[in-house]
N, C-alpha and C. Protein backbone atom coordinates (compact mmCIF):
# COMPACT_ATOMS: atom_id res chain seq x y z
N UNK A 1 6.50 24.20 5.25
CA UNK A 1 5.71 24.67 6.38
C UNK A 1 4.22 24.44 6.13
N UNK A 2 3.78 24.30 5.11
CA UNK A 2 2.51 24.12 4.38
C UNK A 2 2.03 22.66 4.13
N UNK A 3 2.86 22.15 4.20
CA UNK A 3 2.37 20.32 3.99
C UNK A 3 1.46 20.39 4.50
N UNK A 4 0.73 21.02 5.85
CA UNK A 4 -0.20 19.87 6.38
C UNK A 4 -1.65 21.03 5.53
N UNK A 5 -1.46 21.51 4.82
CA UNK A 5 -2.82 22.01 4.66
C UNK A 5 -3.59 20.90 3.59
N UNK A 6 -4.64 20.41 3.71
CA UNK A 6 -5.10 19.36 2.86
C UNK A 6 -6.38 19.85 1.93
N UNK A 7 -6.99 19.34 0.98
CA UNK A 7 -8.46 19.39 0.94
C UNK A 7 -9.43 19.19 1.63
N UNK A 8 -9.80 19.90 2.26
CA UNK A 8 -11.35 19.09 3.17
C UNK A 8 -12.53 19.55 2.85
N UNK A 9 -12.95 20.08 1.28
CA UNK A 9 -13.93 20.26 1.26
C UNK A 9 -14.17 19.14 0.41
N UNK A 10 -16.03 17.92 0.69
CA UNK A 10 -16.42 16.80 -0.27
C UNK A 10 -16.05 16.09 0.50
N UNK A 11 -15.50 15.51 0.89
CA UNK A 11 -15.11 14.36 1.74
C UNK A 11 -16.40 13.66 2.99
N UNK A 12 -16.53 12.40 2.92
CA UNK A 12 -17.39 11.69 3.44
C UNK A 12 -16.50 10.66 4.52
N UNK A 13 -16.50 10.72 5.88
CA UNK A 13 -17.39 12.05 6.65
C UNK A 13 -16.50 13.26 6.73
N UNK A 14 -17.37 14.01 6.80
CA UNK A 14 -16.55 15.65 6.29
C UNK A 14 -15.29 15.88 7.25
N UNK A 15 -15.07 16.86 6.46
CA UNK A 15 -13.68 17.07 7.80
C UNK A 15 -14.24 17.68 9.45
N UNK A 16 -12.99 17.37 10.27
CA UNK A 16 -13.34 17.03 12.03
C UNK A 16 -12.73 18.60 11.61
N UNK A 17 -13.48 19.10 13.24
CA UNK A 17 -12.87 20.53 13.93
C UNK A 17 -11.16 20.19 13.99
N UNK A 18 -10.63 19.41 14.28
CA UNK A 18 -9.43 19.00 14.63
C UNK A 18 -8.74 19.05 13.09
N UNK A 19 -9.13 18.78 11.95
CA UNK A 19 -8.67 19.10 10.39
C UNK A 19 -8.69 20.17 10.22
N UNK A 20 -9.98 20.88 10.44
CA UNK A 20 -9.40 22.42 9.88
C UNK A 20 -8.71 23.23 11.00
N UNK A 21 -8.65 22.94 12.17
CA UNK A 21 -7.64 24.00 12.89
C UNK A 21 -6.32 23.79 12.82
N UNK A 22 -5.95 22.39 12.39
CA UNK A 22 -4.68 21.88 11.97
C UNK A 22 -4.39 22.45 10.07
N UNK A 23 -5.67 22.84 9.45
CA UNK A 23 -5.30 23.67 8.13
C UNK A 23 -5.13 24.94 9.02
N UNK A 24 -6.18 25.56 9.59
CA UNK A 24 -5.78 26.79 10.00
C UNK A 24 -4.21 27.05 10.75
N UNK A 25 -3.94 26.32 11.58
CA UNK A 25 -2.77 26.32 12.03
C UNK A 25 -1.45 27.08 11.12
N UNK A 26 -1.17 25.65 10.09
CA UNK A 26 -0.38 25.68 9.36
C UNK A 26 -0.70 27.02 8.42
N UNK A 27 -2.04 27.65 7.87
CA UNK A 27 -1.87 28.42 7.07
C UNK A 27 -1.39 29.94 8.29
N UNK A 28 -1.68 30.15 9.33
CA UNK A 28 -1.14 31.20 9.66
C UNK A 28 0.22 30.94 10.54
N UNK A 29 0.55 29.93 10.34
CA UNK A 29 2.62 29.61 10.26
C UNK A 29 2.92 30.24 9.18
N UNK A 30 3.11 30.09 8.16
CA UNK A 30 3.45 30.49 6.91
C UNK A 30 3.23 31.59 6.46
N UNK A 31 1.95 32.41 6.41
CA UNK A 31 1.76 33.87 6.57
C UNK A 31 2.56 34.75 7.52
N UNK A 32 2.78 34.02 8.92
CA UNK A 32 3.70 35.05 9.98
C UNK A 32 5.01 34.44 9.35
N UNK A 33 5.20 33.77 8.85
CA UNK A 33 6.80 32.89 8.82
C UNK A 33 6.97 32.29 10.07
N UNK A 34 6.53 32.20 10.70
CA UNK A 34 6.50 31.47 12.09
C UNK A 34 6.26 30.39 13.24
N UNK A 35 6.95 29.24 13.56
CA UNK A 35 6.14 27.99 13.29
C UNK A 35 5.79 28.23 15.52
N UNK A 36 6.38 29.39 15.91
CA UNK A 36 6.42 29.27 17.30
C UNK A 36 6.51 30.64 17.19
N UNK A 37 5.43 31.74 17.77
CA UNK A 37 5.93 32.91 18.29
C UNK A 37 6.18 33.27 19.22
N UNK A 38 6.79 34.88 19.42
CA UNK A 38 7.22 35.19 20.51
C UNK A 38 6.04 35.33 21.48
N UNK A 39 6.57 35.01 22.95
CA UNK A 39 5.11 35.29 23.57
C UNK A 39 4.42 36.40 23.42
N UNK A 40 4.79 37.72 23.20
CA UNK A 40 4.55 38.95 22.94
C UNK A 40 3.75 38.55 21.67
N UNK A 41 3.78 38.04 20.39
CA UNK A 41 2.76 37.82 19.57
C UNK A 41 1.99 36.93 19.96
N UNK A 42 1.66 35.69 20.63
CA UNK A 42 1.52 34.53 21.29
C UNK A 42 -0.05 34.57 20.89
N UNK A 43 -0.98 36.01 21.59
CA UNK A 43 -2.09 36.55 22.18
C UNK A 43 -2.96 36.36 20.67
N UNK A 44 -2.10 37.25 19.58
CA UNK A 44 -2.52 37.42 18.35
C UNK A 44 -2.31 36.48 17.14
N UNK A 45 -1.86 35.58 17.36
CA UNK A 45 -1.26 34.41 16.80
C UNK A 45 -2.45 33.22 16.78
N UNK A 46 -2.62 32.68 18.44
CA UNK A 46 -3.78 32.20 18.33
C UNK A 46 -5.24 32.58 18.04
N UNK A 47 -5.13 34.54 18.39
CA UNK A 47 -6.52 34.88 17.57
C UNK A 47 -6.48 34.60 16.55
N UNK A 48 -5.44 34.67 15.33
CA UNK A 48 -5.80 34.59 13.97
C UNK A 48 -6.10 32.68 13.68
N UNK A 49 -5.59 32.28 14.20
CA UNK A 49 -5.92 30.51 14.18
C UNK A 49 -7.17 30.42 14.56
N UNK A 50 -7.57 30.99 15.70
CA UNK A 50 -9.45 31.17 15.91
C UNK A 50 -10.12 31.55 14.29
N UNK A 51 -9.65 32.83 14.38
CA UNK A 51 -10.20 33.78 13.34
C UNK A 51 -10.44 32.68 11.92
N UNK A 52 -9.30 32.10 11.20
CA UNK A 52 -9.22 30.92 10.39
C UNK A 52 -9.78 30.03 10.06
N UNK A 53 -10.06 29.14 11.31
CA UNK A 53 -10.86 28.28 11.43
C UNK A 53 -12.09 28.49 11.61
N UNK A 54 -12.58 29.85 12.10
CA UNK A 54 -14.12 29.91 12.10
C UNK A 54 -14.07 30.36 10.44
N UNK A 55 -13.53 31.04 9.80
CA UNK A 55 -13.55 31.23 8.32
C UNK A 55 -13.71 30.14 7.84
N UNK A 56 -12.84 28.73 7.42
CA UNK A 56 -13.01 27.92 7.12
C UNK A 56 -14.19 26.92 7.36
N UNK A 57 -15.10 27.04 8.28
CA UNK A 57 -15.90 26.33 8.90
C UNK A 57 -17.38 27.08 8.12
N UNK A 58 -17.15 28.17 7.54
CA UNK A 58 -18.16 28.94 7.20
C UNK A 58 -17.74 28.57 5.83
N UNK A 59 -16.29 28.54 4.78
CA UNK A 59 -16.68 28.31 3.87
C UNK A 59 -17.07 26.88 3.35
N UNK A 60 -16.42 25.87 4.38
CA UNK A 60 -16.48 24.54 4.48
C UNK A 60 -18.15 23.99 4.14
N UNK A 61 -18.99 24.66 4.97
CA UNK A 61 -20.47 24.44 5.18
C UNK A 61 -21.18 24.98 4.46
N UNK A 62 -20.68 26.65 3.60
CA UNK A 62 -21.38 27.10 2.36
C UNK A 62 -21.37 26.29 1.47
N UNK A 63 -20.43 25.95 0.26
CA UNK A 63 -19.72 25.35 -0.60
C UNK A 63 -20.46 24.19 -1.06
N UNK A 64 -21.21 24.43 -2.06
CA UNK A 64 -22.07 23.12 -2.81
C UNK A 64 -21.24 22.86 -3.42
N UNK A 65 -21.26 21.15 -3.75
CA UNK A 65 -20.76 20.31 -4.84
C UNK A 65 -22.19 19.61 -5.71
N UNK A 66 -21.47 19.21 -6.87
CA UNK A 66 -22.91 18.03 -7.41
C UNK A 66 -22.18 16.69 -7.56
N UNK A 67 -20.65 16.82 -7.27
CA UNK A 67 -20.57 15.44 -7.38
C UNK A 67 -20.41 14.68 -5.81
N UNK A 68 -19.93 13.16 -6.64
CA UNK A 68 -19.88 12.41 -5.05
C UNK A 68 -19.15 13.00 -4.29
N UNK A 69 -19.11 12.49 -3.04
CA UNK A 69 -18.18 12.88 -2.20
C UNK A 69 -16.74 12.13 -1.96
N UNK A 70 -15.73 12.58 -1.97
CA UNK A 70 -14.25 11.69 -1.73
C UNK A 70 -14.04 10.68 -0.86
N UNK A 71 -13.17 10.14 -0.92
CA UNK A 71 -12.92 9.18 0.06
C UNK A 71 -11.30 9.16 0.87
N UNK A 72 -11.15 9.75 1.78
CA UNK A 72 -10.21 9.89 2.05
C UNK A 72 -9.04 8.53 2.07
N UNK A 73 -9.25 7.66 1.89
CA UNK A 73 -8.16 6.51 1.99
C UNK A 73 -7.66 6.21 0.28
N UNK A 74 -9.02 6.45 -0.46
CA UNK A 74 -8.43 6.60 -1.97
C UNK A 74 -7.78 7.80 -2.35
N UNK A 75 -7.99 8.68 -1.36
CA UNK A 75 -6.89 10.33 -2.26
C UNK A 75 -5.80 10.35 -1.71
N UNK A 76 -5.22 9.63 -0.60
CA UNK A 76 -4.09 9.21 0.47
C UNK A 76 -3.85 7.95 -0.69
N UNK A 77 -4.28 7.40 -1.11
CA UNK A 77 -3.27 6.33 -2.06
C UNK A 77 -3.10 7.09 -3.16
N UNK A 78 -3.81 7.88 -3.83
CA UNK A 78 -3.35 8.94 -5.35
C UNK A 78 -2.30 9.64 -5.04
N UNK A 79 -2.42 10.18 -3.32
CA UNK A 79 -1.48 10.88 -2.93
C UNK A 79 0.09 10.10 -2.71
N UNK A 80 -0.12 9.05 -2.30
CA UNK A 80 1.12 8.52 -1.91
C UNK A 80 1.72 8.37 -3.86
N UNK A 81 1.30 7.95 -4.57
CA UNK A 81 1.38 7.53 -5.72
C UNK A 81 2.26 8.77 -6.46
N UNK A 82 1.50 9.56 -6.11
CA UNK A 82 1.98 11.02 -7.00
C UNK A 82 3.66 11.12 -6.48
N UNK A 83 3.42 10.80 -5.14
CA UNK A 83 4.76 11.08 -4.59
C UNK A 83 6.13 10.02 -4.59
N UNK A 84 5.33 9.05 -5.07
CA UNK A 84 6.30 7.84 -5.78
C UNK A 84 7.10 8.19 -6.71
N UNK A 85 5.75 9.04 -7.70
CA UNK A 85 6.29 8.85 -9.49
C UNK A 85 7.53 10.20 -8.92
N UNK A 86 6.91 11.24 -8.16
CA UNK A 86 7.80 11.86 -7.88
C UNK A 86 9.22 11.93 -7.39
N UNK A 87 9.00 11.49 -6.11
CA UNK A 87 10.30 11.06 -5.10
C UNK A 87 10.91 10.01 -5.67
N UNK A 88 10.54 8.91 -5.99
CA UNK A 88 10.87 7.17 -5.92
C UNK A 88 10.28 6.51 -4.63
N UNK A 89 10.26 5.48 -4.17
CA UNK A 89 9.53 4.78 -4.08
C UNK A 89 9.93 4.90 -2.26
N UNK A 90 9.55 4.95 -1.15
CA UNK A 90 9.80 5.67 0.00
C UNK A 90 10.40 4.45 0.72
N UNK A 91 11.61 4.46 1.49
CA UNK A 91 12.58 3.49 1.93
C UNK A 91 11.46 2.25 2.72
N UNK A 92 11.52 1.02 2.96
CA UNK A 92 11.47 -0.16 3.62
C UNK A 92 9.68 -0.07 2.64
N UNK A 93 9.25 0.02 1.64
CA UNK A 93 8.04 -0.31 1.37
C UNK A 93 8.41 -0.82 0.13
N UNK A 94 9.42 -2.06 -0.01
CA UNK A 94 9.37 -2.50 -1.47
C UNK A 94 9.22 -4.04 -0.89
């Protein structure tokens, strides 16, 4: 339920509103256990995804680094890599 939460702090160009509400998303799925609530929670569900993402956006923009900044197409190939040595090698890419 958690896959999609990523790193987005360092990254050049930084992460989009559309990255962290898609972290926020996923992190309050997993806290409710819930990937769809009832409409009766519906109200409070998307407050806390508000609530989240303005959190994240505040710690996103505090948060000094001293080193470079990442590159997202090189941590998506470390990433795929990791998941090679892991999984084996992912069907029709040999």
């Amino acid at each position: 339920m958690c896959r999609n939460i990523r790193v987005l702090h360092n990254f050049e160009p930084p992460a989009t509103g559309d990255e962290i509400e898609a972290a926020a998303l996923q992190y309050v799925r997993k806290v409710s256990g819930t990937t769809r609530p009832s409409a009766a929670n519906q109200e409070v569900f998307d407050e806390a995804v508000r609530a989240v993402t303005a959190a994240t956006r505040v710690l996103l923009d505090g948060l000094v680094t001293r080193g470079p900044a990442r590159d997202r197409e090189v941590e998506a190939a470390k990433a795929r890599a990791r998941a090679a040595e892991r999984y084996g090698p992912r069907p029709g890419t040999h």
